[in-house]
C-alpha atoms as a PDB file:
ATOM      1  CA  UNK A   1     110.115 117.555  86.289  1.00  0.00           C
ATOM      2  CA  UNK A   2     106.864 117.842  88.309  1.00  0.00           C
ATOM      3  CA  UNK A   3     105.117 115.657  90.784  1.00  0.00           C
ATOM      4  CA  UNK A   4     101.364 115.028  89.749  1.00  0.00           C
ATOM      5  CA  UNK A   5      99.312 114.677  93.316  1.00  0.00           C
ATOM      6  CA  UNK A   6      96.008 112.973  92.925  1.00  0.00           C
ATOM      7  CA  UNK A   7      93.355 112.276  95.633  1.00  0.00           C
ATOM      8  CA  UNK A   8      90.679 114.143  97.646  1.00  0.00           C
ATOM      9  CA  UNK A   9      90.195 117.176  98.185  1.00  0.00           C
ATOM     10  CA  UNK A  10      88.039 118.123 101.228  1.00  0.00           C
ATOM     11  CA  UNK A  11      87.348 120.052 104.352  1.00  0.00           C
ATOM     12  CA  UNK A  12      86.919 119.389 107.611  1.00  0.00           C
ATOM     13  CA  UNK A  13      83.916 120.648 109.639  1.00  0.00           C
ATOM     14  CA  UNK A  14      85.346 119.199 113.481  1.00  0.00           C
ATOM     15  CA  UNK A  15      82.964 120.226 116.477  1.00  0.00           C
ATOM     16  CA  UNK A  16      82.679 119.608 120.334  1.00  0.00           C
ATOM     17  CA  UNK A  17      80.265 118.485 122.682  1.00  0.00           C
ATOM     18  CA  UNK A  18      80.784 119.138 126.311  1.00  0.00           C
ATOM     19  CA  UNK A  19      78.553 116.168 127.576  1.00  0.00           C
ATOM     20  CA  UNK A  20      78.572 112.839 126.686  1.00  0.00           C
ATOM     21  CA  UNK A  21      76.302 110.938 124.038  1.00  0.00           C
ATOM     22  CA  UNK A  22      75.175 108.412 125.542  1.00  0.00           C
ATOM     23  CA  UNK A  23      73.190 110.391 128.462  1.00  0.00           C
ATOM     24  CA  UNK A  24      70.615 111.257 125.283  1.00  0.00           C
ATOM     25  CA  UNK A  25      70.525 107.795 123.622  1.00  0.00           C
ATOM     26  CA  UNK A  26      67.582 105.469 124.753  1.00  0.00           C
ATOM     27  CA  UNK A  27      68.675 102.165 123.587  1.00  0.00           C
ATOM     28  CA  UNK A  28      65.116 100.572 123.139  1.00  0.00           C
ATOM     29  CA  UNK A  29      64.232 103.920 120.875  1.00  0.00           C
ATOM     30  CA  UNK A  30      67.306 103.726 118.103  1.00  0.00           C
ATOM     31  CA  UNK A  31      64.749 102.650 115.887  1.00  0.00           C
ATOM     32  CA  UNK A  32      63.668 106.416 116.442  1.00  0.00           C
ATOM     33  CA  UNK A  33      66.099 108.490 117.158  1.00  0.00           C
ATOM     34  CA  UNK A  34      66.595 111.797 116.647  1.00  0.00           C
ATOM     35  CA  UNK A  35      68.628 114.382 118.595  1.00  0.00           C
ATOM     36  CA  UNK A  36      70.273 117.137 118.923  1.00  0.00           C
ATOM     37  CA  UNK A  37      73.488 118.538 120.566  1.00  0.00           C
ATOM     38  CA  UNK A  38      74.371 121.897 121.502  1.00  0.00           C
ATOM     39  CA  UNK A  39      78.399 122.331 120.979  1.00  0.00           C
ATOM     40  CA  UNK A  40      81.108 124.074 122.467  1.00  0.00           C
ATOM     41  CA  UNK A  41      83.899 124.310 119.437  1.00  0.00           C
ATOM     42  CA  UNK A  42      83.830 124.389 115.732  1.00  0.00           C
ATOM     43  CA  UNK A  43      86.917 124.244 114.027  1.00  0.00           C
ATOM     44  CA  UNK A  44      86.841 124.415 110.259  1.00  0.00           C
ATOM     45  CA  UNK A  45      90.610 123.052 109.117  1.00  0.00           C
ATOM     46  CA  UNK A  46      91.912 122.015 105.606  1.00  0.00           C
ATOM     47  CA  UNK A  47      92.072 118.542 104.330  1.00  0.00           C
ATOM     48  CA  UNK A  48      92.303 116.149 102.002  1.00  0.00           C
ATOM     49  CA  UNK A  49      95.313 113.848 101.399  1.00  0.00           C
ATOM     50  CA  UNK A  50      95.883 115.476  97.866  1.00  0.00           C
ATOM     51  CA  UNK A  51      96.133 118.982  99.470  1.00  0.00           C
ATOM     52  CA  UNK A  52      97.959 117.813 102.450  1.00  0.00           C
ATOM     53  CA  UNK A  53     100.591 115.895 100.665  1.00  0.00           C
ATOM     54  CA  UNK A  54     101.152 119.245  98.237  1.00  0.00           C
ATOM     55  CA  UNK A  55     101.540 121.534 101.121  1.00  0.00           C
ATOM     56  CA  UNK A  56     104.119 119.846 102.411  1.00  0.00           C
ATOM     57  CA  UNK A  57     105.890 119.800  99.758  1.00  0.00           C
ATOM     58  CA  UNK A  58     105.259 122.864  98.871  1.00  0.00           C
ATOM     59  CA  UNK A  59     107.306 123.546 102.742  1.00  0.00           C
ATOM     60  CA  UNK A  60     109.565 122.399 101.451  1.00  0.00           C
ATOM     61  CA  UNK A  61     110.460 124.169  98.170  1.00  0.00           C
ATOM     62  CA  UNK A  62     108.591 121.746  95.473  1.00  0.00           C
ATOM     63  CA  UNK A  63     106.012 122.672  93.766  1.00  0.00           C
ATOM     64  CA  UNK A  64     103.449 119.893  92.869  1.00  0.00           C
ATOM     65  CA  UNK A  65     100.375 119.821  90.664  1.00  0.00           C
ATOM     66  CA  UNK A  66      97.400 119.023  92.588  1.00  0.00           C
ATOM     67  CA  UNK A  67      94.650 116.657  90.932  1.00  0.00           C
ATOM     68  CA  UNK A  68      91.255 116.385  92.363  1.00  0.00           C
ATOM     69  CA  UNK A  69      87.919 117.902  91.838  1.00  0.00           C
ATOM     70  CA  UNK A  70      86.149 120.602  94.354  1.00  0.00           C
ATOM     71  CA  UNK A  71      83.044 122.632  94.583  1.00  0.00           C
ATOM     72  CA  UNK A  72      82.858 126.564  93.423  1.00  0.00           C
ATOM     73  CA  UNK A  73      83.499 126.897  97.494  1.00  0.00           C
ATOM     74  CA  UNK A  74      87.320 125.715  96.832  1.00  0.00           C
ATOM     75  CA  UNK A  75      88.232 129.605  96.284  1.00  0.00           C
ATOM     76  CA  UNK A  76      89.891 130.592  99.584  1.00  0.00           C
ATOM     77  CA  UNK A  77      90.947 127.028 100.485  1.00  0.00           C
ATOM     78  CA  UNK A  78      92.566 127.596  96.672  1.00  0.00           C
ATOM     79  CA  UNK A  79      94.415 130.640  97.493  1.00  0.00           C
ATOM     80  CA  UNK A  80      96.145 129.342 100.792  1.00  0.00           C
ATOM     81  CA  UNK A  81      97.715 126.303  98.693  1.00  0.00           C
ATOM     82  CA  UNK A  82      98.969 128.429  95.950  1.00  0.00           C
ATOM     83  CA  UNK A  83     100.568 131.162  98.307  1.00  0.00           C
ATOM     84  CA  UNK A  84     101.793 128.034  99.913  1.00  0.00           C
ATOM     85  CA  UNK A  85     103.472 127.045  96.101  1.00  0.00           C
ATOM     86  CA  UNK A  86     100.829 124.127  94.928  1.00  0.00           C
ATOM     87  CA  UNK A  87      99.866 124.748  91.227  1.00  0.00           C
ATOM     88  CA  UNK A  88      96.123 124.799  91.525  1.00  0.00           C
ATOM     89  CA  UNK A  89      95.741 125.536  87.644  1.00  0.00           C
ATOM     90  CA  UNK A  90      94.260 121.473  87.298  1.00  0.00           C
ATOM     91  CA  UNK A  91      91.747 121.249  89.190  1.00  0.00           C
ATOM     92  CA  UNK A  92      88.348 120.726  88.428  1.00  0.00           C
ATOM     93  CA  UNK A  93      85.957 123.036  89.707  1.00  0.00           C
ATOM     94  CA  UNK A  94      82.281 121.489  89.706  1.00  0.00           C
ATOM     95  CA  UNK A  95      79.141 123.161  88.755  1.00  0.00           C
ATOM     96  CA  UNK A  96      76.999 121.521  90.963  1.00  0.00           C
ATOM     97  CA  UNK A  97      78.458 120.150  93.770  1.00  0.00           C
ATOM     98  CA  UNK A  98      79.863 121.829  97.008  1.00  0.00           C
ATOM     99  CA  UNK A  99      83.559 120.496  97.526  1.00  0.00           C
ATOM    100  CA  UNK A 100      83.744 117.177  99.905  1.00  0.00           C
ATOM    101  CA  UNK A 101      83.213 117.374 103.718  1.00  0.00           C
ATOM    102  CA  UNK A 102      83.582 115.958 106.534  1.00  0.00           C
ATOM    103  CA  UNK A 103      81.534 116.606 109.350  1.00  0.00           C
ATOM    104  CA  UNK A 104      82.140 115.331 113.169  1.00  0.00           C
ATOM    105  CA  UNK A 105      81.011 116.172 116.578  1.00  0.00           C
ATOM    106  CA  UNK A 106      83.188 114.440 119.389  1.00  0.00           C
ATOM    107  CA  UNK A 107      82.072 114.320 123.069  1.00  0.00           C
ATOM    108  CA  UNK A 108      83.670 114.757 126.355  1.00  0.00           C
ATOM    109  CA  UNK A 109      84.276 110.566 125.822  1.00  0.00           C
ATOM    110  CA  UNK A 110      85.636 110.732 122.351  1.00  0.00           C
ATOM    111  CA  UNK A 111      82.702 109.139 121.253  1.00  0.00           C
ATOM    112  CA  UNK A 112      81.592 110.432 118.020  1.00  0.00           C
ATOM    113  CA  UNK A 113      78.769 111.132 115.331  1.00  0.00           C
ATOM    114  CA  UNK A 114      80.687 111.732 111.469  1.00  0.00           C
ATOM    115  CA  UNK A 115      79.454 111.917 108.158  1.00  0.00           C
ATOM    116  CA  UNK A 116      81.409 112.306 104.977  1.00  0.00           C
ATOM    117  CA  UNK A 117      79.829 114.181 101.540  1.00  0.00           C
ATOM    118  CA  UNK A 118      82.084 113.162  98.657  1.00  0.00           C
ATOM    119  CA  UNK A 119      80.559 115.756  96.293  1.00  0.00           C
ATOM    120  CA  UNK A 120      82.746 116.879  94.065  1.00  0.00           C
ATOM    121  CA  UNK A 121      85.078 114.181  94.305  1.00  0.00           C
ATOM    122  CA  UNK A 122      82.843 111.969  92.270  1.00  0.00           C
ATOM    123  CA  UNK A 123      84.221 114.389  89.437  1.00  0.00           C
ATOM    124  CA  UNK A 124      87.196 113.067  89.742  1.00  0.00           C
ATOM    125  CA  UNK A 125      86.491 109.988  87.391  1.00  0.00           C
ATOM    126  CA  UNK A 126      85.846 113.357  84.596  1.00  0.00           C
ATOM    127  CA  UNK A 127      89.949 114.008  84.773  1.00  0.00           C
ATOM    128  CA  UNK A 128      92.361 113.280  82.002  1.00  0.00           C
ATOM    129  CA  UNK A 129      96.441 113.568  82.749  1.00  0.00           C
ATOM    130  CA  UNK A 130      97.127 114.165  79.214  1.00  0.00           C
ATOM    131  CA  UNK A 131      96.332 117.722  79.020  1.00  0.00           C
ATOM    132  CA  UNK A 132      97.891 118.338  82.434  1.00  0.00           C
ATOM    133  CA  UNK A 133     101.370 116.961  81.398  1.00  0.00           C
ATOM    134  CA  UNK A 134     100.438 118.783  78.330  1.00  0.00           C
ATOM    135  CA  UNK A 135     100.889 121.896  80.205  1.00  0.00           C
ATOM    136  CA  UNK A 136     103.216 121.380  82.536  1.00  0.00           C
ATOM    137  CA  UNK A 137     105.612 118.757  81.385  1.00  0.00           C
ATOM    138  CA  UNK A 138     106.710 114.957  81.927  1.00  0.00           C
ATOM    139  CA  UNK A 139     106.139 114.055  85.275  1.00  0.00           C
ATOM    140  CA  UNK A 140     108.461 112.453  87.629  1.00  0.00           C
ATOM    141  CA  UNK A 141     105.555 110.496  89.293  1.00  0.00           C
ATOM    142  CA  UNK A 142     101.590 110.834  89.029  1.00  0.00           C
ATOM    143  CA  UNK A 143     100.883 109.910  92.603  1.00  0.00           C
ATOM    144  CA  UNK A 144      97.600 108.098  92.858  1.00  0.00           C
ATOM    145  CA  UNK A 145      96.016 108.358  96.142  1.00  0.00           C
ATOM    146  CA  UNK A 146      93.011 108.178  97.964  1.00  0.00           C
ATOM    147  CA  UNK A 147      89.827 109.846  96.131  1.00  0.00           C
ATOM    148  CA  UNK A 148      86.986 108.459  94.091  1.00  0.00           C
ATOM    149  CA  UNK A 149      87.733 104.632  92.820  1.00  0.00           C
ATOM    150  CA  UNK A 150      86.615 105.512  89.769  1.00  0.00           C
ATOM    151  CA  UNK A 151      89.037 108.563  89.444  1.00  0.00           C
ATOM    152  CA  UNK A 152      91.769 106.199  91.064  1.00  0.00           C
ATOM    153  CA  UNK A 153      91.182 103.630  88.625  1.00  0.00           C
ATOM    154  CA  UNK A 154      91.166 106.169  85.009  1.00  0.00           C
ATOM    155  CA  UNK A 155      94.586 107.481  86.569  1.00  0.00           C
ATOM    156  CA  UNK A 156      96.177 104.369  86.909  1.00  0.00           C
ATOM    157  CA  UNK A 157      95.073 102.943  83.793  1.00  0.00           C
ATOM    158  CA  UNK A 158      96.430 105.811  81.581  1.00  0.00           C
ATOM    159  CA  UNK A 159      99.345 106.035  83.569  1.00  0.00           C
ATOM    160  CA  UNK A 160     100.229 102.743  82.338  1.00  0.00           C
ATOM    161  CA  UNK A 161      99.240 103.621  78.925  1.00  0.00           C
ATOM    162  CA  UNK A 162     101.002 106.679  78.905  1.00  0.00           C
ATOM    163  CA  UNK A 163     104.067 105.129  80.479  1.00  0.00           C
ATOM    164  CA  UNK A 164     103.987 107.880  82.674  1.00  0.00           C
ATOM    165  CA  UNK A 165     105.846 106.460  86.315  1.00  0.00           C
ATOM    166  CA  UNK A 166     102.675 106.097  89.344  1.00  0.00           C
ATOM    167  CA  UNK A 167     103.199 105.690  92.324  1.00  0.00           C
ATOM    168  CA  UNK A 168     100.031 103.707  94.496  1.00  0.00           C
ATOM    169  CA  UNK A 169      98.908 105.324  97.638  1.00  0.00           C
ATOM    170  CA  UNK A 170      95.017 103.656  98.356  1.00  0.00           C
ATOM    171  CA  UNK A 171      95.187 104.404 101.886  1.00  0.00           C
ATOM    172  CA  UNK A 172      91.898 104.612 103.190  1.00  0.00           C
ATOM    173  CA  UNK A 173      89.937 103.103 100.135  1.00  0.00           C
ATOM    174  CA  UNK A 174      91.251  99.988 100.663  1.00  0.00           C
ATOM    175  CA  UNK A 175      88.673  99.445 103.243  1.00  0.00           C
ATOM    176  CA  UNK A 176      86.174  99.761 101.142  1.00  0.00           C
ATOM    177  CA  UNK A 177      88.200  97.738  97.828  1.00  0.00           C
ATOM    178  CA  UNK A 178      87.608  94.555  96.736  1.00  0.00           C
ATOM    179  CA  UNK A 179      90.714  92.278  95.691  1.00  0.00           C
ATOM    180  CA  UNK A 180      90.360  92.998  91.903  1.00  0.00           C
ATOM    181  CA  UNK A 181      90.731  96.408  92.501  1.00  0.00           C
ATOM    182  CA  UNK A 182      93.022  96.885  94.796  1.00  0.00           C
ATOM    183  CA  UNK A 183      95.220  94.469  92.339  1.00  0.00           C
ATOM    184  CA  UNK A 184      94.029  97.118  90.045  1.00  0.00           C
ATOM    185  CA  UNK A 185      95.420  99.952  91.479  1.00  0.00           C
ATOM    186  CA  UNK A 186      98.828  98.869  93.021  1.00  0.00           C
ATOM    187  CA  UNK A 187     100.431  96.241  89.803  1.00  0.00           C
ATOM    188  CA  UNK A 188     103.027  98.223  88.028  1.00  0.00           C
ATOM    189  CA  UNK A 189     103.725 101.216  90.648  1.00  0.00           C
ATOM    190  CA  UNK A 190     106.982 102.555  90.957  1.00  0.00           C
ATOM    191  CA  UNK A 191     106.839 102.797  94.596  1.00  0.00           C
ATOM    192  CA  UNK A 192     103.930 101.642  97.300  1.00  0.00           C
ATOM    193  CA  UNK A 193     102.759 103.753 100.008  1.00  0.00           C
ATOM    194  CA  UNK A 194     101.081 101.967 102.961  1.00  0.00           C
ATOM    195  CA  UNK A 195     100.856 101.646 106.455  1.00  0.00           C
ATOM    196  CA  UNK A 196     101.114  98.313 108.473  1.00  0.00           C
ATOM    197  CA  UNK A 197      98.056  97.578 109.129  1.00  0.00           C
ATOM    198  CA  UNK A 198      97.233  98.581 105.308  1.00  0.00           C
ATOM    199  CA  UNK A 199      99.589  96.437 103.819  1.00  0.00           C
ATOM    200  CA  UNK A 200      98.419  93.293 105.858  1.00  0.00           C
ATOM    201  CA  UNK A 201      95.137  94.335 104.191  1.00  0.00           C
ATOM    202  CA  UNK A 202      96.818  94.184 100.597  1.00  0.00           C
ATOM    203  CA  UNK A 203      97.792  91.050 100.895  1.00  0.00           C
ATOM    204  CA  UNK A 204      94.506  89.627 102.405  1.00  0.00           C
ATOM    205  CA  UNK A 205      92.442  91.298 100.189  1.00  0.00           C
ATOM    206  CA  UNK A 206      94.627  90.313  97.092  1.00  0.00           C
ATOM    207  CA  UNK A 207      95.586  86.677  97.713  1.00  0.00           C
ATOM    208  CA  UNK A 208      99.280  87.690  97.399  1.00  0.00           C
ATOM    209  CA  UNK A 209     101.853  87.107  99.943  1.00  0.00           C
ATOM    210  CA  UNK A 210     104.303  89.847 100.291  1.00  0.00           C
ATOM    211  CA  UNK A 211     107.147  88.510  97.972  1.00  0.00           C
ATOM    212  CA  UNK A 212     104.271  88.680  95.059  1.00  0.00           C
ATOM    213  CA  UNK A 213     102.779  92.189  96.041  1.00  0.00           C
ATOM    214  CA  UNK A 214     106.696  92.839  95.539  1.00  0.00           C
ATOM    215  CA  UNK A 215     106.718  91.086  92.054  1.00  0.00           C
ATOM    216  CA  UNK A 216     104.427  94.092  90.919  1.00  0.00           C
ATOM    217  CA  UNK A 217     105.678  97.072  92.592  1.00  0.00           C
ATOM    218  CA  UNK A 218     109.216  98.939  92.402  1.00  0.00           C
ATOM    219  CA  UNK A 219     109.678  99.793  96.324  1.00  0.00           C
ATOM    220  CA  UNK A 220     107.515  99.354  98.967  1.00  0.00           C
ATOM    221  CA  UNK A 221     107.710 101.986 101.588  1.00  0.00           C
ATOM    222  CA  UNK A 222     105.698 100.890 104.565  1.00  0.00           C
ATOM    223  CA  UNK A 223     105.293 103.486 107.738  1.00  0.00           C
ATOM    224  CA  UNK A 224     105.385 101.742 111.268  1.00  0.00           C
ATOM    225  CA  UNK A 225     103.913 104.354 113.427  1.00  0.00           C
ATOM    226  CA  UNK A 226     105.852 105.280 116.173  1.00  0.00           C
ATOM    227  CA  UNK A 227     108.207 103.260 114.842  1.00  0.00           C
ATOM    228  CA  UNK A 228     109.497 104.999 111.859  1.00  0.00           C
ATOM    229  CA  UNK A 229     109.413 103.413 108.230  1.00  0.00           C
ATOM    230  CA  UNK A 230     110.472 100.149 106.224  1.00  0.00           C
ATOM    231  CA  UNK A 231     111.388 100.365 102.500  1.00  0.00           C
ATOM    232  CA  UNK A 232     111.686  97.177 100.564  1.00  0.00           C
ATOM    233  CA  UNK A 233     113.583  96.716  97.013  1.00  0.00           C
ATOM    234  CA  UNK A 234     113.771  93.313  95.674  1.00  0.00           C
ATOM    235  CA  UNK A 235     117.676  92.907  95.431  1.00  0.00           C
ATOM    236  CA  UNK A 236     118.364  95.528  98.237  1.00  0.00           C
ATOM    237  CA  UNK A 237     118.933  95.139 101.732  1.00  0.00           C
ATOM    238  CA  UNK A 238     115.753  96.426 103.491  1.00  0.00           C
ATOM    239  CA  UNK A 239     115.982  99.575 104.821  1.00  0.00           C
ATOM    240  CA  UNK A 240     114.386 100.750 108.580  1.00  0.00           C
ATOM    241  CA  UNK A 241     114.546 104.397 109.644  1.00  0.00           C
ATOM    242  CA  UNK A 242     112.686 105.528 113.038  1.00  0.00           C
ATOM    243  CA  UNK A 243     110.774 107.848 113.811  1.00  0.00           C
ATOM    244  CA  UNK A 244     112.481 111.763 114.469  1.00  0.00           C
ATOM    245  CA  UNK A 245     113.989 112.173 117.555  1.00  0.00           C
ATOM    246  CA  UNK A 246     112.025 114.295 120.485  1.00  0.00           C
ATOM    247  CA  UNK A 247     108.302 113.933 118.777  1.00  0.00           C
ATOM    248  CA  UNK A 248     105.515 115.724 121.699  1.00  0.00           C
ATOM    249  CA  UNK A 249     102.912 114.171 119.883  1.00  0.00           C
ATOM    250  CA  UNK A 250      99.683 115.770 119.782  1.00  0.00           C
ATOM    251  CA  UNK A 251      97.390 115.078 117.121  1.00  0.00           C
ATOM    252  CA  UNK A 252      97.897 112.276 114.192  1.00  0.00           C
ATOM    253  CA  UNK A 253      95.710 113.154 111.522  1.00  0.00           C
ATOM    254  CA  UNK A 254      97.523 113.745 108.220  1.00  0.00           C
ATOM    255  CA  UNK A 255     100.858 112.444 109.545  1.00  0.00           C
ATOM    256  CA  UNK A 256     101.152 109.584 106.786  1.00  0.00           C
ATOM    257  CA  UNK A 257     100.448 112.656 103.936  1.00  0.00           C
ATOM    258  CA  UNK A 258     103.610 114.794 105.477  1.00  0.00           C
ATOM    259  CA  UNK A 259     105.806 111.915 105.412  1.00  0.00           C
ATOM    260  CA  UNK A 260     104.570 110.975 101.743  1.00  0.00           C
ATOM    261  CA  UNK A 261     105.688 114.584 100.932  1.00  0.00           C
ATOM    262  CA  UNK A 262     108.689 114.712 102.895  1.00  0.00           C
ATOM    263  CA  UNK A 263     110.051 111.393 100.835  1.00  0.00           C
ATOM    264  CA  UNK A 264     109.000 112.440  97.307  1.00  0.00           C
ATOM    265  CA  UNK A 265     110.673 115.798  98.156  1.00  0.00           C
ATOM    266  CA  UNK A 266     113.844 113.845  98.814  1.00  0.00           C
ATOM    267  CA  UNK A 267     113.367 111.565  95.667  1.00  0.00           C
ATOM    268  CA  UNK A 268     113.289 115.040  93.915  1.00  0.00           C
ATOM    269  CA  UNK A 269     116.198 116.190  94.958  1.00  0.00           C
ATOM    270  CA  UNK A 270     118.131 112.788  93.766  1.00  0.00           C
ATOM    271  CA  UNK A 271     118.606 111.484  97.721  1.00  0.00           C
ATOM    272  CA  UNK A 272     118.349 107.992  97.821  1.00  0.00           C
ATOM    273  CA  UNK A 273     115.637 106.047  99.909  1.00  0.00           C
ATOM    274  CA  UNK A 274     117.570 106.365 103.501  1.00  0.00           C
ATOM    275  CA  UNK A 275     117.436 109.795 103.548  1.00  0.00           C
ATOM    276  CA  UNK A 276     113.951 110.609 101.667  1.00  0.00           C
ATOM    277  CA  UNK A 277     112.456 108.247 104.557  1.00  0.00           C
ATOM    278  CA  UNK A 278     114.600 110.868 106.924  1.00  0.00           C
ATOM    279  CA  UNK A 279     113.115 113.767 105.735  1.00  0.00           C
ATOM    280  CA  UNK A 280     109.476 112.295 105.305  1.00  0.00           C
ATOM    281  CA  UNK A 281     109.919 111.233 108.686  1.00  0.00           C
ATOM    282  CA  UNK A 282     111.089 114.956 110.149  1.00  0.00           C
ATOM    283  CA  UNK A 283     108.119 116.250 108.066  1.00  0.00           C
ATOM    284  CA  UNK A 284     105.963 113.839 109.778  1.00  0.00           C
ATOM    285  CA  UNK A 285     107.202 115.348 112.884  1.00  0.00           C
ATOM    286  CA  UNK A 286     105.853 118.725 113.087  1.00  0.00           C
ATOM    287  CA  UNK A 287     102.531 117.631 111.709  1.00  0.00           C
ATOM    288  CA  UNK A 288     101.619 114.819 114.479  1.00  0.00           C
ATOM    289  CA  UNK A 289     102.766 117.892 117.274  1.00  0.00           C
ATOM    290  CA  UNK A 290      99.867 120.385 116.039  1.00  0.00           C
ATOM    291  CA  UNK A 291      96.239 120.354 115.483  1.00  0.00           C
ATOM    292  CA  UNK A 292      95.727 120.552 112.140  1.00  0.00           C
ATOM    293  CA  UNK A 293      96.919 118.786 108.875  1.00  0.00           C
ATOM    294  CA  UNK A 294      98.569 121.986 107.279  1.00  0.00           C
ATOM    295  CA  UNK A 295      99.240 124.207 110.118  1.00  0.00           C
ATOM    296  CA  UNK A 296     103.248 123.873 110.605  1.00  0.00           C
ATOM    297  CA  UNK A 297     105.724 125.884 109.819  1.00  0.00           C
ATOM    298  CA  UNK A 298     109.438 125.619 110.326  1.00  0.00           C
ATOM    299  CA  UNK A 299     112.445 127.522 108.998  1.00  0.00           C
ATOM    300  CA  UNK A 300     115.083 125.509 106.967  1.00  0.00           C
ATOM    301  CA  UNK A 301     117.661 125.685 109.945  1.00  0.00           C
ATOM    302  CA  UNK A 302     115.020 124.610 112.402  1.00  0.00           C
ATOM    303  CA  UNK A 303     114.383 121.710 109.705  1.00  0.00           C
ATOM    304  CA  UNK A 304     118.315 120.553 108.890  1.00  0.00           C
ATOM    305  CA  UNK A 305     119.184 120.740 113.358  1.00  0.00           C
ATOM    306  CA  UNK A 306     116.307 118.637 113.781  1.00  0.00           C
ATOM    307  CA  UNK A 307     117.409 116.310 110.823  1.00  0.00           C
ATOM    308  CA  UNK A 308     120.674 116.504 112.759  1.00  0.00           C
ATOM    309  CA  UNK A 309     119.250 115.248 115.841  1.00  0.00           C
ATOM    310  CA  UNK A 310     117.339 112.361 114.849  1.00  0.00           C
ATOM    311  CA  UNK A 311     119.825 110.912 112.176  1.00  0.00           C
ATOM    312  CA  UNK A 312     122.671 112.684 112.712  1.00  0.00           C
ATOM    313  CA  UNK A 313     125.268 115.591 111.038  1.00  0.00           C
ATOM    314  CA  UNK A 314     125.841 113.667 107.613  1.00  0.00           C
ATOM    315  CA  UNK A 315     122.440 113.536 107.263  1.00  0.00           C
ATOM    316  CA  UNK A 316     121.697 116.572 108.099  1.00  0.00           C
ATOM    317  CA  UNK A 317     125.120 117.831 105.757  1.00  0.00           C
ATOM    318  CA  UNK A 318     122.968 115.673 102.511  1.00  0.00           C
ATOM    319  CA  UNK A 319     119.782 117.625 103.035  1.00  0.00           C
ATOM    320  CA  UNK A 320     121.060 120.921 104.037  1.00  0.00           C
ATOM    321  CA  UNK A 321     121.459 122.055 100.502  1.00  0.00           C
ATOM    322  CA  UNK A 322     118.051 121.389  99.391  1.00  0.00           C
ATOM    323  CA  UNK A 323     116.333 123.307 102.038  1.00  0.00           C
ATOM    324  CA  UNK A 324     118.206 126.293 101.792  1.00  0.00           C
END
């Protein structure tokens, strides 16, 4: 059955200043201010949860249906994802609007000036999941994550008309949610994807305490940073898995996308929730130790002996068979 990955779809335009900022800011002149900076580095990477979350799965074997909507620029960025076994096929391609982008120059401080073009993702809201389960089946899960709220919202909504099983991933538009929608998005999801910090914001933002958020959800599977994952089942012990073993980390961004792949791959492949948090976190692994959100690359004995090193040789003897 296939996995349905919905979000944004974007690029990222990342350059470097060798100075600092500040030394061509005049405080009593914001009011005015315009300026420009010479810079050393442009690197142009891949991004997007949706895309990030299907190449890792795609690493590992599964191939998911991406969602989203992009520009008539999405053509190489389109390629790499289906040589890298993402079916492509559904989505939208917009006539008039470049595909999202995020643009950010950092200085020698870390200090930073960003800006973020949604574009195309505003197309998003234009998508219907009948026709893609049409054409490719009953899905396991339509995973709803981060994109345009309107988008988010249509997908949920016939998801539960549908009957077809979501799962609620709002990530970084909960931020910018209100309590109605974020209620919106998250009541009836098979599982819950959120971060710490996120899920303190669910509950704030919703009114509920974390025994009701549970009333309305299946699992919650909450990542703890350095400190691995929690999954929560009402009528289950809670289960805690750290972080892989012998993680050099060097960059974080997309690291909660690998290990959302990493565990649906697992729930795929009929492992129960100890060992799909195992191999989301292993996944997470090699992301968070490279610069870039879709530039890793590991054979499946390099993946199982470092499965077997963080959680040991019946772990590693459960997922072996999958990866190979």
């Amino acid at each position: 059955m296939p996995l349905l990955i919905c979000g944004s779809i974007a690029t990222d335009h990342l350059m470097t200043f060798g100075g600092q900022f500040r030394d061509s800011l005049v405080v009593e002149q914001l009011d005015k201010l315009s300026v420009s900076f010479l810079v050393d580095e442009l690197e142009i990477r891949r991004g997007g949860v949706a895309p990030n979350m299907c190449f890792g799965l795609g690493s590992l074997g599964i191939s998911p249906v991406l969602v989203g909507a992009a520009g008539d620029d999405f053509a190489d960025y389109r390629s790499w994802l289906e040589r890298n076994g993402v079916d492509c096929s559904s989505v939208r391609i917009s006539e008039t609007r470049h595909t999202a982008r995020f643009v950010c120059t950092t200085d020698t401080t870390m200090a930073q000036f960003a800006s973020f073009y949604p574009g195309a993702m505003a197309e998003a809201r234009l998508i219907e999941l009948k026709p893609i389960v049409d054409r490719v089946g009953e899905p396991t899960f339509v995973l709803i994550s981060a994109d345009d709220p309107d988008g988010m919202v249509r997908h949920t909504h016939e998801c539960r008309q549908r009957g077809y099983a979501f799962i609620a991933d709002p990530s970084q538009q909960l931020a910018f949610s209100d309590g109605e929608l974020i209620r919106d998005l998250i009541d009836g999801a098979a599982y819950l994807f959120s971060n710490e910090y996120e899920s303190h914001m669910i509950e704030s933002k919703t009114g509920w305490s974390a025994d009701e958020v549970l009333d309305r959800v299946g699992v919650k599977v909450t990542t703890l940073g350095k400190d691995g994952v929690r999954i929560v089942q009402r009528g289950e012990e809670d289960i805690v898995v750290s972080a892989a073993a012998g993680v050099i980390a060097v960059e974080p961004t997309g690291v909660g996308d690998a290990f959302r792949a990493g565990f649906l791959a697992a729930l795929e492949w009929g492992l129960g929730h100890e060992r799909a948090a195992q191999v989301g976190c292993v996944l997470a692994a090699y992301v968070v130790e490279t610069v870039g959100t879709q530039e890793y690359d590991f054979s499946p004995s390099e993946f199982v002996k470092r499965v077997e090193d963080s959680y040991g040789i019946e772990a590693a003897t459960d997922i072996a068979p999958h990866l190979t």
